[in-house]
C-alpha atoms as a PDB file:
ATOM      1  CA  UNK A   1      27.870 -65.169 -19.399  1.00  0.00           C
ATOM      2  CA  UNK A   2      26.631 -65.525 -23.264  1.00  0.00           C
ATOM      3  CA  UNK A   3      28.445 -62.882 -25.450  1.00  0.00           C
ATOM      4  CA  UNK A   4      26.405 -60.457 -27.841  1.00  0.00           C
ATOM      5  CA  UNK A   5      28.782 -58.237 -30.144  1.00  0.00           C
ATOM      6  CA  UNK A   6      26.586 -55.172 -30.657  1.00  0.00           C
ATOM      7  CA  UNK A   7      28.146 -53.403 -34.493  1.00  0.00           C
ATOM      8  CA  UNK A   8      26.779 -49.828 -34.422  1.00  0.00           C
ATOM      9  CA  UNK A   9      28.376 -46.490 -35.943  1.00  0.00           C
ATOM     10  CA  UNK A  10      26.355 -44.255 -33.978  1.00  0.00           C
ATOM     11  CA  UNK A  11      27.449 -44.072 -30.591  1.00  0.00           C
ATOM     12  CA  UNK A  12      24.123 -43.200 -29.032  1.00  0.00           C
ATOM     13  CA  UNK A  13      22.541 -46.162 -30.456  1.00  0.00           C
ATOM     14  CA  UNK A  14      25.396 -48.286 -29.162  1.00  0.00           C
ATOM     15  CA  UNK A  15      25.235 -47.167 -25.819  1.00  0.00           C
ATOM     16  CA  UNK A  16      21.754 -47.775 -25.354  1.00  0.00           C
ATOM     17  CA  UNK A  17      22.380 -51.613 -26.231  1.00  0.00           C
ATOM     18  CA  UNK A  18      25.225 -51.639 -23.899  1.00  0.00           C
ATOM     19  CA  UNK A  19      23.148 -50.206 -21.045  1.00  0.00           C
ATOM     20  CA  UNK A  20      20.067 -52.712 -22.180  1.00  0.00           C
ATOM     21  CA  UNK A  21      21.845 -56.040 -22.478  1.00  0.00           C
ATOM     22  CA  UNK A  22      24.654 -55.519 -20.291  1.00  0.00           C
ATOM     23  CA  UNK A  23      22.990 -57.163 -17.091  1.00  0.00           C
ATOM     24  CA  UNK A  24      21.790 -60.426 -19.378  1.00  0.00           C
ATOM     25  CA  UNK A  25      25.085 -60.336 -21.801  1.00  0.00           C
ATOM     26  CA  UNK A  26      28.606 -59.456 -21.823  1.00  0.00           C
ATOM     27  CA  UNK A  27      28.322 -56.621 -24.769  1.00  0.00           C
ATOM     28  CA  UNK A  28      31.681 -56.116 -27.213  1.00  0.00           C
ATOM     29  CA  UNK A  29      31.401 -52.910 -29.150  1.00  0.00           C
ATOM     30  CA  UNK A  30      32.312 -52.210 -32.425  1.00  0.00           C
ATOM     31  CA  UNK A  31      31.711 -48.758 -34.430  1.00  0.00           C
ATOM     32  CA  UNK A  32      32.141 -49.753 -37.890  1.00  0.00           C
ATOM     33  CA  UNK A  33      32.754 -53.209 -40.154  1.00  0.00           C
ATOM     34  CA  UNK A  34      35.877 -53.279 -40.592  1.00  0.00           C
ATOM     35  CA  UNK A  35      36.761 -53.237 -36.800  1.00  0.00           C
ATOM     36  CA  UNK A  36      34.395 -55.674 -36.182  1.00  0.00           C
ATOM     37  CA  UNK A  37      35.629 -58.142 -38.064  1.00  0.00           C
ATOM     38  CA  UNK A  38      39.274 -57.594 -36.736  1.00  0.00           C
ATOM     39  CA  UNK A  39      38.164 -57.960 -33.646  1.00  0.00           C
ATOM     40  CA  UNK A  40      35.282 -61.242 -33.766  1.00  0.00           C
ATOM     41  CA  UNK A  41      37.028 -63.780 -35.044  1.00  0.00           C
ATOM     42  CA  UNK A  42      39.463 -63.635 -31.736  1.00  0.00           C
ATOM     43  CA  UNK A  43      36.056 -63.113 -29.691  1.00  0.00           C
ATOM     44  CA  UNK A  44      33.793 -64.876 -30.813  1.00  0.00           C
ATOM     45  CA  UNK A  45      30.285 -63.803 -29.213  1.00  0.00           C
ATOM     46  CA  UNK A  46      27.491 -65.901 -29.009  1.00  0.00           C
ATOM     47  CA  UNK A  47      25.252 -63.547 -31.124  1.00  0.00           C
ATOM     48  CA  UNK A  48      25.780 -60.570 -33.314  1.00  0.00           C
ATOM     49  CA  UNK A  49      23.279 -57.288 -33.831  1.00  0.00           C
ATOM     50  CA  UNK A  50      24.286 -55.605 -36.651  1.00  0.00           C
ATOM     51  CA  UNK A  51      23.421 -52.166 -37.809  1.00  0.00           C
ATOM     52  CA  UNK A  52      22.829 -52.171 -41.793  1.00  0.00           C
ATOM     53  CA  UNK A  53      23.652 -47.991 -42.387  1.00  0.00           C
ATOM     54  CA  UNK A  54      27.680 -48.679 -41.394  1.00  0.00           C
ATOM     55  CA  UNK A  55      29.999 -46.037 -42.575  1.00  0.00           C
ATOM     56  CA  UNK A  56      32.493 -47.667 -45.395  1.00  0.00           C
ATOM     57  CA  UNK A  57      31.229 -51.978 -45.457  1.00  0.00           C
ATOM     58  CA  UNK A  58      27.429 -51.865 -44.779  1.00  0.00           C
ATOM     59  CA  UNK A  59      26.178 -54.512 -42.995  1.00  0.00           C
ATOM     60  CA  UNK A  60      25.121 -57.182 -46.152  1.00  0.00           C
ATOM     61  CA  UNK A  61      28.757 -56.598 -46.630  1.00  0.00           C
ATOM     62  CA  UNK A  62      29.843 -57.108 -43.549  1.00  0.00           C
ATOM     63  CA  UNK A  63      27.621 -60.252 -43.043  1.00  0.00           C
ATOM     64  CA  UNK A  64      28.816 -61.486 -46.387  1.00  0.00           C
ATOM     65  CA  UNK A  65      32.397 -61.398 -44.645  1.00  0.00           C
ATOM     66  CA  UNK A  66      31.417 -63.028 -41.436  1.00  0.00           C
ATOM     67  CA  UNK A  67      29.797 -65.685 -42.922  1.00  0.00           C
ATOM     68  CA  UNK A  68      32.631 -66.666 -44.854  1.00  0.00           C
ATOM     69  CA  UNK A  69      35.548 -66.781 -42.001  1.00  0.00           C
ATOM     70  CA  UNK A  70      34.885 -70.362 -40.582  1.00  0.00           C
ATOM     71  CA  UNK A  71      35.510 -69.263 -36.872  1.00  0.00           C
ATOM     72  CA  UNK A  72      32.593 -66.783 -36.681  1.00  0.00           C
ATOM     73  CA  UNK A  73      30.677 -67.880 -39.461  1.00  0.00           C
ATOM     74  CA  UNK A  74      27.966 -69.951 -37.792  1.00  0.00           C
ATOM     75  CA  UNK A  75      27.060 -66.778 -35.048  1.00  0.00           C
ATOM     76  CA  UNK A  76      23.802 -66.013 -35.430  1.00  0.00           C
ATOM     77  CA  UNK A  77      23.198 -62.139 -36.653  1.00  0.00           C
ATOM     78  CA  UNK A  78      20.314 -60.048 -35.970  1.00  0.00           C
ATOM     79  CA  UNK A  79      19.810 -57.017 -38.535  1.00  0.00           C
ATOM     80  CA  UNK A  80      19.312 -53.677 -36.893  1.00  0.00           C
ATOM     81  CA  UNK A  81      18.197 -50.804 -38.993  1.00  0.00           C
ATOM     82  CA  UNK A  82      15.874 -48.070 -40.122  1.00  0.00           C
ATOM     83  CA  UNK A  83      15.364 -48.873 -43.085  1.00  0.00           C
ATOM     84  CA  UNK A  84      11.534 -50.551 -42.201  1.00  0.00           C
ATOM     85  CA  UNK A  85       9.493 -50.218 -45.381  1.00  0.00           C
ATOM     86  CA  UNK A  86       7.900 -52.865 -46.818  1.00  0.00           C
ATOM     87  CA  UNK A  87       9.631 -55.860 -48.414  1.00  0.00           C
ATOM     88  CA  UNK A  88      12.791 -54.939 -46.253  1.00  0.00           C
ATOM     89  CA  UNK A  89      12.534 -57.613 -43.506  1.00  0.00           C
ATOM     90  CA  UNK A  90      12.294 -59.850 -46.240  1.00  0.00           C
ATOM     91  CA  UNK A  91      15.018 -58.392 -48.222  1.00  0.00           C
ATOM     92  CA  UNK A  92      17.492 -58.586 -45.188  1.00  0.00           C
ATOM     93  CA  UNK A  93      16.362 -62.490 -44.000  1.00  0.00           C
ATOM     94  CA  UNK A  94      16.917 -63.419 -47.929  1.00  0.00           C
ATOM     95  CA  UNK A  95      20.619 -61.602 -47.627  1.00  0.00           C
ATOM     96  CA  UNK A  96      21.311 -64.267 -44.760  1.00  0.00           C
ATOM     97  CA  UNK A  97      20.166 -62.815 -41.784  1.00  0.00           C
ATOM     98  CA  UNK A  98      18.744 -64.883 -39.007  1.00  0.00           C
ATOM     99  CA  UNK A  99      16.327 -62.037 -37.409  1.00  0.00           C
ATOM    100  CA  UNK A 100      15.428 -58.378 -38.189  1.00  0.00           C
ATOM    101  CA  UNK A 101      14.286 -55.796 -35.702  1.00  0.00           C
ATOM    102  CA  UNK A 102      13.572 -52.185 -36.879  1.00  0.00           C
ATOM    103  CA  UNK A 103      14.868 -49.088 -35.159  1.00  0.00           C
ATOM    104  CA  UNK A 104      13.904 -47.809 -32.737  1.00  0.00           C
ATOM    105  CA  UNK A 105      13.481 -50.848 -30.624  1.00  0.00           C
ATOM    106  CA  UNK A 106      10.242 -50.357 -29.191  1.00  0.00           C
ATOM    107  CA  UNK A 107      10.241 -53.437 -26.645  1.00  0.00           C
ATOM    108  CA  UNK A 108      13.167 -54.495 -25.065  1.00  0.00           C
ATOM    109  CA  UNK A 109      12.212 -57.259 -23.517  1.00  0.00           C
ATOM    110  CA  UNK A 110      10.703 -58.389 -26.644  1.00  0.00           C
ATOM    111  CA  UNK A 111      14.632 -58.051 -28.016  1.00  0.00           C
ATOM    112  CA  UNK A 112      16.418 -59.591 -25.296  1.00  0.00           C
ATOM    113  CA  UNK A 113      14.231 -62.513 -26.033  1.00  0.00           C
ATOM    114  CA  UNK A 114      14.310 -63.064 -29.692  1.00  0.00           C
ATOM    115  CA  UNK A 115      18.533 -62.365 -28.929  1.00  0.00           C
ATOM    116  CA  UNK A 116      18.546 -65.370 -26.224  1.00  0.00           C
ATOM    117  CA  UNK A 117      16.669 -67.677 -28.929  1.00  0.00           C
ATOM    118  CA  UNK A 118      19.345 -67.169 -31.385  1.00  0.00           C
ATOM    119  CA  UNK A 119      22.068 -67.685 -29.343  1.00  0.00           C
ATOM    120  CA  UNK A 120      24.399 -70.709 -29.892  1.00  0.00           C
ATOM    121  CA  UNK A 121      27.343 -71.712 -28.290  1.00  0.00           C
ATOM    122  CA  UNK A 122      30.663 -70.507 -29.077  1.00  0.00           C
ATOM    123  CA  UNK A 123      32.441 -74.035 -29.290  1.00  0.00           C
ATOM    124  CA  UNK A 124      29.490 -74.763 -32.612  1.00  0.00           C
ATOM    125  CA  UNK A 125      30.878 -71.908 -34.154  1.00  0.00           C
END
């Protein structure tokens, strides 16, 4: 089963991705950055959703960091955040982002498919 790490500091938010991909993906958690990137480079997933608005590292930051450790840095990652005004979905895709997606996810299977088009395989990573 194809791996999505799901990065998300509020609990709610990261429950309701568990419960939504969990019969398509196996879902690894992570509440904050710096956890996350403990964690991912042992395991890597196959795609990564992360939340911009992290506690500590935001999620440019934490990006920035993935993309530089060689075992993870290939994953695609999907930007999740509130922040939807205009010029943002640009702003994020410029910062190295593959996809955006604005909370609150209004169609879910609309984001189970864009998150099985950017999935790659763990062995290209």
């Amino acid at each position: 089963m194809r791996k999505v790490a799901v990065i998300e500091d509020a609990e709610d938010n990261r429950d309701l991705l568990y419960f939504v991909l969990r019969d398509e993906f196996e879902v690894l958690q992570y509440s904050n950055g710096e956890e996350a990137l403990r964690g991912l480079p042992q395991n890597p997933p196959h795609v990564i959703v992360l939340d911009i608005g992290l506690p500590g590292m935001d999620g440019i930051e934490v990006l920035q960091r993935l993309r530089s450790d060689r075992r993870v840095s290939k994953v695609p990652v999907l930007a999740l955040t509130a922040h939807a005004m205009t010029g943002d979905r640009e702003k994020y895709l410029n910062a190295g982002f593959d996809a955006y997606v604005a909370k609150p996810i209004t169609d879910i299977k609309e984001f189970t498919a864009m998150l099985h088009s950017l999935v790659t395989d763990v062995g290209d990573c």
